[in-house]
N, C-alpha and C. Protein backbone atom coordinates (compact mmCIF):
# COMPACT_ATOMS: atom_id res chain seq x y z
N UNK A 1 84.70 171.61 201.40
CA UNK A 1 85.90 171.64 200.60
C UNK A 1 85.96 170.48 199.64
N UNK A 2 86.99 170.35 198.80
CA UNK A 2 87.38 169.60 197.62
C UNK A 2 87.78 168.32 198.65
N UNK A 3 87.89 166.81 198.50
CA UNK A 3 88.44 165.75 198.89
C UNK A 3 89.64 166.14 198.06
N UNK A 4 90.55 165.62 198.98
CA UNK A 4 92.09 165.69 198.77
C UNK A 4 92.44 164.07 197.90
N UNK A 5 92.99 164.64 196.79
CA UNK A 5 93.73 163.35 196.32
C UNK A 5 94.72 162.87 196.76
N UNK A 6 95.30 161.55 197.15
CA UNK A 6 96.27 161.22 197.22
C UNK A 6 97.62 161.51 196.12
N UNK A 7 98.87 161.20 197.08
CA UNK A 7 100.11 162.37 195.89
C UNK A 7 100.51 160.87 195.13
N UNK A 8 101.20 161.01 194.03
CA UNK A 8 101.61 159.81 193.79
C UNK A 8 102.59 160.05 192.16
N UNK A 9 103.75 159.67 192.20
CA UNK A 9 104.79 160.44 191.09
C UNK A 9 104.58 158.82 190.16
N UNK A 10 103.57 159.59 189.49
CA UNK A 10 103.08 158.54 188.24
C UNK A 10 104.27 158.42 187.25
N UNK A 11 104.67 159.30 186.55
CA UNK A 11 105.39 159.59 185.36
C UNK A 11 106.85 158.87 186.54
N UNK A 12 107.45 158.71 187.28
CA UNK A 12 108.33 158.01 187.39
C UNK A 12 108.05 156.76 188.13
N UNK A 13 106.86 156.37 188.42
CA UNK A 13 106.65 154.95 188.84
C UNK A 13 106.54 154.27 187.42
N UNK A 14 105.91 155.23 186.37
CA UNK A 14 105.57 154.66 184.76
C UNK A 14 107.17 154.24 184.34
N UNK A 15 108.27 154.34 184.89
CA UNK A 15 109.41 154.62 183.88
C UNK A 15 110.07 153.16 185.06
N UNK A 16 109.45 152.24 185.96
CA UNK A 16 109.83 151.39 186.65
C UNK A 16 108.99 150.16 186.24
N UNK A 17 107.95 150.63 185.47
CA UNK A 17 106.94 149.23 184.96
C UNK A 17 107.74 148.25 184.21
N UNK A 18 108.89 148.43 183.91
CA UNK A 18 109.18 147.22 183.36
C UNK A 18 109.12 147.56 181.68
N UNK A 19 109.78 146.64 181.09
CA UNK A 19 109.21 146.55 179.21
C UNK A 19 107.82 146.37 179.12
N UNK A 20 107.31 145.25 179.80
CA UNK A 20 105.62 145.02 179.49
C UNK A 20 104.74 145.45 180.43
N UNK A 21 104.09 146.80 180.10
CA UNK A 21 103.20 147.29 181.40
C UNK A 21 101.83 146.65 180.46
N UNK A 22 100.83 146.08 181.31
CA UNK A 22 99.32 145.74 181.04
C UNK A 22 98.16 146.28 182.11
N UNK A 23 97.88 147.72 181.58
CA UNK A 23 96.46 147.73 182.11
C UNK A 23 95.21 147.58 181.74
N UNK A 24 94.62 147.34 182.90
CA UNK A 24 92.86 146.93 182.80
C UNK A 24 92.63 148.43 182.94
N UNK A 25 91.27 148.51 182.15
CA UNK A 25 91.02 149.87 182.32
C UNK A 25 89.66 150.00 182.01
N UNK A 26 88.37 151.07 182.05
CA UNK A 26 87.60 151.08 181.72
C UNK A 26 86.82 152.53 181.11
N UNK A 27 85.78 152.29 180.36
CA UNK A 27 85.19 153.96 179.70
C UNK A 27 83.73 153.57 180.32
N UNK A 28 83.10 154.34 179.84
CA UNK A 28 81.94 154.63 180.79
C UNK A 28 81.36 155.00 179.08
N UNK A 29 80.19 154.23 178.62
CA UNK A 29 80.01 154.28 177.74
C UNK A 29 78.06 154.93 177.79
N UNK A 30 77.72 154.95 178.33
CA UNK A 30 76.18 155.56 179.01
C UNK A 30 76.59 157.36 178.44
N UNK A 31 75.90 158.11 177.72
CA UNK A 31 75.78 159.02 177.26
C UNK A 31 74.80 159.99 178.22
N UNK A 32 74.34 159.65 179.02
CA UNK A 32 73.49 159.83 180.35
C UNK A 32 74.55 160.26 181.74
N UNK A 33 75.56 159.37 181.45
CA UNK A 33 76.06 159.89 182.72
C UNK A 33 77.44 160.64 182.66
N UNK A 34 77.88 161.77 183.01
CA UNK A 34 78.68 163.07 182.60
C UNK A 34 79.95 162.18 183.21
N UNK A 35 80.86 161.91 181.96
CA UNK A 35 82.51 161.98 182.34
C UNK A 35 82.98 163.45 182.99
N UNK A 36 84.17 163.62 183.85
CA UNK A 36 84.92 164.30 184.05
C UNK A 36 85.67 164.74 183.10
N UNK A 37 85.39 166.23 182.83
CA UNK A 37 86.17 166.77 181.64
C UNK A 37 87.44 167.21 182.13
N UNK A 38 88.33 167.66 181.15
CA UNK A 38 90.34 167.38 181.64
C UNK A 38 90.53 168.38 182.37
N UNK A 39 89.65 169.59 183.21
CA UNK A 39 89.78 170.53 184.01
C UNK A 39 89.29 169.85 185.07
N UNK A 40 88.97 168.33 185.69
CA UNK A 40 88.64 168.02 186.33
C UNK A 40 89.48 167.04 187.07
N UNK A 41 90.46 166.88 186.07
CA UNK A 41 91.68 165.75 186.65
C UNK A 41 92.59 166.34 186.78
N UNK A 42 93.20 165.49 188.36
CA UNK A 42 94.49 166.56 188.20
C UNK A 42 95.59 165.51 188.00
N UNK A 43 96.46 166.04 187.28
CA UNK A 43 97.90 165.17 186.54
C UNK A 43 98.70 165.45 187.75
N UNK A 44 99.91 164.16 188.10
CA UNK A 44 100.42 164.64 189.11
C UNK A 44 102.13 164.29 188.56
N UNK A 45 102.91 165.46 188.30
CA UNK A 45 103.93 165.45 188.25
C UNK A 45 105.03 164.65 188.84
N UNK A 46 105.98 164.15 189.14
CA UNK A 46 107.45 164.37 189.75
C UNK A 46 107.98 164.97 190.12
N UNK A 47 107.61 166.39 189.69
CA UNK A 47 108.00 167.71 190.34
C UNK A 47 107.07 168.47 191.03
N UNK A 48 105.76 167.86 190.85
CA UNK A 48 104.69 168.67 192.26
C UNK A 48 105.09 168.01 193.41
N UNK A 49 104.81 169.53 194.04
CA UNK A 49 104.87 168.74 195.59
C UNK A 49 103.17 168.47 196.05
N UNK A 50 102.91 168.11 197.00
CA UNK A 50 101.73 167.55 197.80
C UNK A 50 100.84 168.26 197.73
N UNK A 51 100.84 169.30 197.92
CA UNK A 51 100.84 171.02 198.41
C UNK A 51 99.47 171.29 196.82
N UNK A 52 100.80 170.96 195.84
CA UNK A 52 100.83 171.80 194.39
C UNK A 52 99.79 170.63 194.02
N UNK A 53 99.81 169.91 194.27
CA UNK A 53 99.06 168.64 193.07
C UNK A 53 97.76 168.53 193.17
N UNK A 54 97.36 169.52 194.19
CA UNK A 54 95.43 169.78 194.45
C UNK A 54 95.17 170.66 193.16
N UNK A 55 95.97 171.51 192.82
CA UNK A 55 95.24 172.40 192.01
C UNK A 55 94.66 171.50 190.71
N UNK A 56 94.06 172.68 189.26
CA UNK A 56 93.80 171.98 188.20
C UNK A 56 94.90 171.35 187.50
N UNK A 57 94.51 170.93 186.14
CA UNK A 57 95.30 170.19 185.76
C UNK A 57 96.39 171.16 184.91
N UNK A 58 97.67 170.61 184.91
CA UNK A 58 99.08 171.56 184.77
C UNK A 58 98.88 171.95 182.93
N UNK A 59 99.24 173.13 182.92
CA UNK A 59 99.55 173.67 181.30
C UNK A 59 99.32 172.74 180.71
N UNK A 60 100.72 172.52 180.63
CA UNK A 60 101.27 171.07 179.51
C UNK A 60 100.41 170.11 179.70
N UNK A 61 100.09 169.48 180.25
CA UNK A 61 99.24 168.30 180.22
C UNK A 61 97.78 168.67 179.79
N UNK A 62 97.42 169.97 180.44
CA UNK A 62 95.89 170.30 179.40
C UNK A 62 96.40 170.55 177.84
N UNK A 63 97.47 170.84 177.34
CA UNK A 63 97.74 171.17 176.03
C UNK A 63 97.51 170.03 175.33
N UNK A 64 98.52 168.68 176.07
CA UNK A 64 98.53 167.46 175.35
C UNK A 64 97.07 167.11 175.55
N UNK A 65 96.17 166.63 176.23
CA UNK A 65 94.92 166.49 176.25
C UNK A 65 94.11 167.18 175.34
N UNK A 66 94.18 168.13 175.47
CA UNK A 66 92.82 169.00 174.33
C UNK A 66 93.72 168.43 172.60
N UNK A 67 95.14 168.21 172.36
CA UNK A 67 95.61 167.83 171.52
C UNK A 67 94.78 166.45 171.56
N UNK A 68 94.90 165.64 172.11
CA UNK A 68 94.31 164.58 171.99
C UNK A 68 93.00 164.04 171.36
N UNK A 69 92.73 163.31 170.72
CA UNK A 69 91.58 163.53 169.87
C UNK A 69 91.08 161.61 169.92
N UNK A 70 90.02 161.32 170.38
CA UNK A 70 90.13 160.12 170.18
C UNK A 70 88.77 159.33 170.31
N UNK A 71 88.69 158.39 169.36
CA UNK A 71 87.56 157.66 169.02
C UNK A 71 87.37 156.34 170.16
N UNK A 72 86.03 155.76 170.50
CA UNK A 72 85.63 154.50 171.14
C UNK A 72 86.27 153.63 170.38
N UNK A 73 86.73 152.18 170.64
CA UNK A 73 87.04 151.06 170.17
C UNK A 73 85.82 150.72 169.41
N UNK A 74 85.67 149.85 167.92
CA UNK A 74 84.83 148.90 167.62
C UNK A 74 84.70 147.83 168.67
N UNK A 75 83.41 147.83 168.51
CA UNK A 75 82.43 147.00 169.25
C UNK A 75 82.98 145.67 169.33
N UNK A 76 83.55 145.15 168.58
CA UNK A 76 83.85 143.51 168.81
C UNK A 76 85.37 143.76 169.35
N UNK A 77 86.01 144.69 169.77
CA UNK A 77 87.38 144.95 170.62
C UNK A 77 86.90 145.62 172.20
N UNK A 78 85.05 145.16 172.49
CA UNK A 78 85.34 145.60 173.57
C UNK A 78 84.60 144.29 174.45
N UNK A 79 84.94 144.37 175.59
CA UNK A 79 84.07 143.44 176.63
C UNK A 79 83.03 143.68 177.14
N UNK A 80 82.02 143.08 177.30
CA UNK A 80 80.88 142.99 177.87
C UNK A 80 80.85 143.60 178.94
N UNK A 81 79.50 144.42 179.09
CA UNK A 81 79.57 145.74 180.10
C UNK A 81 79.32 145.53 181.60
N UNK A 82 79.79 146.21 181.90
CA UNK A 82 79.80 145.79 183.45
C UNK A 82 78.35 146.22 183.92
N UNK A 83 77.63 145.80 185.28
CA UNK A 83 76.98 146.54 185.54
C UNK A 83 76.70 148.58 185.57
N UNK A 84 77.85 148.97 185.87
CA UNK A 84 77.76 150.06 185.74
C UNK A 84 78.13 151.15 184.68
N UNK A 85 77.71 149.82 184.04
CA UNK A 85 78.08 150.96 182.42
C UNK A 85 79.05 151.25 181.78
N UNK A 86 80.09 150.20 182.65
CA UNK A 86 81.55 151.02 181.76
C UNK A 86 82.13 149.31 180.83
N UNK A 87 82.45 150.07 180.14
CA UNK A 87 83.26 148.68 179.20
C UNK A 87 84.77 148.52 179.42
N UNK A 88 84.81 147.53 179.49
CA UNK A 88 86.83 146.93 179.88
C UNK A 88 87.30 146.44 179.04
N UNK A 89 88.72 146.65 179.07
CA UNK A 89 89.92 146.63 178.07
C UNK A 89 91.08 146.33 178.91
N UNK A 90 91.44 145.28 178.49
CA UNK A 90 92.70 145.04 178.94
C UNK A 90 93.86 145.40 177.61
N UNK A 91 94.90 146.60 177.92
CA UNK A 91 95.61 146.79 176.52
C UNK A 91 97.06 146.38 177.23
N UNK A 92 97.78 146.27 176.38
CA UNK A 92 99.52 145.84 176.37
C UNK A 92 100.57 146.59 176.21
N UNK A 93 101.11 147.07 176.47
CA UNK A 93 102.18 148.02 176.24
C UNK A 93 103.55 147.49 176.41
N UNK A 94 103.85 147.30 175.03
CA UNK A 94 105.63 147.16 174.96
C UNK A 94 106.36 148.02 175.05
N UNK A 95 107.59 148.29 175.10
CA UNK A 95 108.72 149.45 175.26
C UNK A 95 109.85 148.43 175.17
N UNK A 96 110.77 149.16 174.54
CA UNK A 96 112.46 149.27 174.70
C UNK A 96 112.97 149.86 176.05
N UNK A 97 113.86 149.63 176.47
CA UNK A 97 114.43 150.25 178.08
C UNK A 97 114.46 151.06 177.78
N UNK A 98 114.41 152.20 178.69
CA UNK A 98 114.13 153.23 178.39
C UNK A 98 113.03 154.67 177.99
N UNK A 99 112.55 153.35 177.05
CA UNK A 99 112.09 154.25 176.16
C UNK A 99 110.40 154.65 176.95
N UNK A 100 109.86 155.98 176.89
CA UNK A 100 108.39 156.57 177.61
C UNK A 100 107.18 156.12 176.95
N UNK A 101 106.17 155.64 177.85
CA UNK A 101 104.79 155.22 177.46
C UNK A 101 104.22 156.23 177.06
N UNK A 102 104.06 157.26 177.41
CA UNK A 102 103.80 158.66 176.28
C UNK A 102 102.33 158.45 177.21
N UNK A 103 102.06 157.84 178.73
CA UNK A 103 100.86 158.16 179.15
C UNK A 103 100.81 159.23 180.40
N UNK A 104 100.02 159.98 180.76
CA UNK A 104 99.62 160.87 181.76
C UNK A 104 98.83 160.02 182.72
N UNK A 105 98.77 160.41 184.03
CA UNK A 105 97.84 159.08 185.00
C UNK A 105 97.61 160.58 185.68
N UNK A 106 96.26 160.00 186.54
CA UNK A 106 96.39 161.34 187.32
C UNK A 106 95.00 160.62 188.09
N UNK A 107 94.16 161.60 188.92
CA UNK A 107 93.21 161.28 189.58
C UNK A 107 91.69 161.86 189.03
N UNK A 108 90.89 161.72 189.02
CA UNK A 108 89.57 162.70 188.68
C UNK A 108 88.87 162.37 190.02
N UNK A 109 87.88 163.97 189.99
CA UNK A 109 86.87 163.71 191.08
C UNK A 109 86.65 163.26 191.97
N UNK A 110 86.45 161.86 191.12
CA UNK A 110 86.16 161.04 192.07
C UNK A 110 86.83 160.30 193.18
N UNK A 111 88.08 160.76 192.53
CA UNK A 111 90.15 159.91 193.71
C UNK A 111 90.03 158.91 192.49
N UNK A 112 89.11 158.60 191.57
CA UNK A 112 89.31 157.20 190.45
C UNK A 112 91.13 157.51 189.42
N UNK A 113 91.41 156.37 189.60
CA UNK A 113 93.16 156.62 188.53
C UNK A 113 92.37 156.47 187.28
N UNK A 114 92.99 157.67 186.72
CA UNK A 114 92.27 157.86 185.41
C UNK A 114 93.72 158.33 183.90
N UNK A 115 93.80 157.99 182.77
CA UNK A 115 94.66 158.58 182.12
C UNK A 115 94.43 159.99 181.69
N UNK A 116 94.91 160.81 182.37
CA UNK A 116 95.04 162.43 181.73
C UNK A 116 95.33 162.81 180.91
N UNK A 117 96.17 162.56 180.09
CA UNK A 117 97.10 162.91 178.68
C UNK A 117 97.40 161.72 177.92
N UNK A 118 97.61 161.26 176.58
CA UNK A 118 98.31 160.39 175.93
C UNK A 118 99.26 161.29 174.76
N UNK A 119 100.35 161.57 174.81
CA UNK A 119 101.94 162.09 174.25
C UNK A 119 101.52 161.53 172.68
N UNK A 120 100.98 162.80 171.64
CA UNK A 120 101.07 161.74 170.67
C UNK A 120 102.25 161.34 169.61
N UNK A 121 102.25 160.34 169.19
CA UNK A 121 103.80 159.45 168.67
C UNK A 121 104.08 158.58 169.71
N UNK A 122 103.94 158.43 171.08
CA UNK A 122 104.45 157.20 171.99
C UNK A 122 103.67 155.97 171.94
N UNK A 123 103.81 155.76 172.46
CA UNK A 123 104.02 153.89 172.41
C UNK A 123 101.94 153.98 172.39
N UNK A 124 101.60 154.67 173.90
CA UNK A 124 100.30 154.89 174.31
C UNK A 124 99.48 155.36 173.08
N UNK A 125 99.80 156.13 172.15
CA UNK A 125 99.06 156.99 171.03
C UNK A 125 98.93 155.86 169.73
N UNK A 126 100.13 154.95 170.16
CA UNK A 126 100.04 154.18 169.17
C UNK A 126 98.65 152.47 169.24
N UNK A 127 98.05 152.73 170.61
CA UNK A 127 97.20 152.08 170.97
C UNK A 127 95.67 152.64 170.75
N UNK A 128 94.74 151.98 170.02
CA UNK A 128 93.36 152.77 169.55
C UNK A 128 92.56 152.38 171.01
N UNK A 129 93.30 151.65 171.29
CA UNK A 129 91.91 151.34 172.79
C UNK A 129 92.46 152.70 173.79
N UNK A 130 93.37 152.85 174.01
CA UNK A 130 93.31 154.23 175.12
C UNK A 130 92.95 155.24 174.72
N UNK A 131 92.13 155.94 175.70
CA UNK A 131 91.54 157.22 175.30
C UNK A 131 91.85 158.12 176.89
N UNK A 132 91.68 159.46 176.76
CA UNK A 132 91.85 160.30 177.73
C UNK A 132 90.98 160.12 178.50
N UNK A 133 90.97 160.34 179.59
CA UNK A 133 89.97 159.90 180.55
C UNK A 133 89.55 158.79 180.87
N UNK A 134 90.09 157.71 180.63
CA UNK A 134 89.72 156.17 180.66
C UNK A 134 90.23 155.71 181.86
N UNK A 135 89.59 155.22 182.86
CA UNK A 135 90.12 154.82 184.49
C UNK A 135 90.73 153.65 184.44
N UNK A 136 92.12 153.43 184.99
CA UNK A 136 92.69 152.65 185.12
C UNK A 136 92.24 151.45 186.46
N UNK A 137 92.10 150.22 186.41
CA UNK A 137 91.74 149.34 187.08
C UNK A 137 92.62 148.23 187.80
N UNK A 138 94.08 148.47 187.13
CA UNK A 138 95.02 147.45 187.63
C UNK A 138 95.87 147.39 186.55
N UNK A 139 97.09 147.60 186.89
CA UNK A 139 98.28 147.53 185.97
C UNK A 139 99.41 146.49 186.68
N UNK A 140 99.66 145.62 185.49
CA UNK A 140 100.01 144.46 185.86
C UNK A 140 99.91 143.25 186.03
N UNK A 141 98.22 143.43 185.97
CA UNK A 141 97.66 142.65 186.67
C UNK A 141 97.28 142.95 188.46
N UNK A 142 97.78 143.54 188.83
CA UNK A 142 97.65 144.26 190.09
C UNK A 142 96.38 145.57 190.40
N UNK A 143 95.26 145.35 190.96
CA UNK A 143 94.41 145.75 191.11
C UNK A 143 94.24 147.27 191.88
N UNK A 144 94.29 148.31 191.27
CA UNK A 144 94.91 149.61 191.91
C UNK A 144 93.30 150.81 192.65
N UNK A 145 93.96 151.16 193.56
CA UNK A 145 92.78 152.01 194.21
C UNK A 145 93.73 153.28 194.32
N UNK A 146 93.18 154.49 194.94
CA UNK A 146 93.81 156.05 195.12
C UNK A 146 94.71 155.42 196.10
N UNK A 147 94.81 154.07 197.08
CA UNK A 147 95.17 154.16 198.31
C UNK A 147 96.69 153.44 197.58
N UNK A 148 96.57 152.63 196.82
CA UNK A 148 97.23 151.12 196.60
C UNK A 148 98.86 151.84 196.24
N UNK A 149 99.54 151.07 197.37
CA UNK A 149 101.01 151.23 196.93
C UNK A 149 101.66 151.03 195.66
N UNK A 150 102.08 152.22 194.57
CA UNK A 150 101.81 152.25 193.43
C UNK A 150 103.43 151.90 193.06
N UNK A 151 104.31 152.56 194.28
CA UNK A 151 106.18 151.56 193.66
C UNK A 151 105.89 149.96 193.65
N UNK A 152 105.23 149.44 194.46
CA UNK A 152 105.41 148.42 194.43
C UNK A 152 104.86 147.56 193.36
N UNK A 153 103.13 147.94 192.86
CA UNK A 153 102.70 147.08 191.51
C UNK A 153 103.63 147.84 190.15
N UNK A 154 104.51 148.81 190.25
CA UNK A 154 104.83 148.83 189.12
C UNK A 154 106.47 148.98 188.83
N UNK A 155 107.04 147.86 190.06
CA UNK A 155 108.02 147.44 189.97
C UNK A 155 108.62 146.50 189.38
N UNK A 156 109.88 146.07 188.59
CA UNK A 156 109.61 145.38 187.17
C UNK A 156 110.15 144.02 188.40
């Protein structure tokens, strides 16, 4: 069978980050080794239940994704590669109270936190370093796994 992802109500832990959310994040820049394409991540609602959030990834969020269109950073906006091929970015995200990061989080394959969707016009679309599919590494500064209690690093 499929490994079960952990459940986790991204889109309203995203709306508790505070004005300044900062994640580390990384792309996988090796043309050799196959990203997870957006039928491979699953986005996990506020309104899925546990149950629901195994399946593929929801309508809307494959709509905004395949909408999504997006280029690598220039080379001197990225960091030196990790051993395994992926390049890191630490990006910044401001907001007004209130107001939505316009990002999708979800899981791929692998259980890795990965961004599923970026809303374009939000805050996220307005950033050239995020791209769809780019694995999140720690927001906050807080170092995140499938397991890592996610109210708590993204409590303001």
């Amino acid at each position: 069978g499929q490994p079960v992802a952990p459940f986790c109500d991204f889109p309203g832990l995203l709306q508790l980050a505070g004005l300044e959310v900062v994640l580390h994040i990384s792309r996988l820049v090796s043309a050799s080794t196959p990203r997870a394409s957006p039928a491979e991540v699953e986005t996990l609602t506020g309104t899925a239940d546990a149950g629901d959030s195994h399946n593929a990834i929801t309508a809307s969020a494959k709509a905004e994704a395949d909408k999504t269109k997006r280029s690598a950073p220039e080379p001197e906006e990225q960091v030196e590669a990790e051993e395994d091929g992926d390049k890191t970015f630490e990006v910044r995200l401001d907001r007004q109270r209130g107001e939505d990061l316009g990002l999708a989080l979800g899981y791929n394959y692998l259980g890795h936190v990965v961004i599923s969707a970026i809303t374009p016009g939000s805050i996220a679309d307005g950033e050239p370093d995020l791209m769809k599919l780019d694995r999140v590494h720690a927001i906050n500064g807080q170092t995140i796994t499938p397991q890592s209690d996610f109210a708590k690093l993204l409590s303001p």
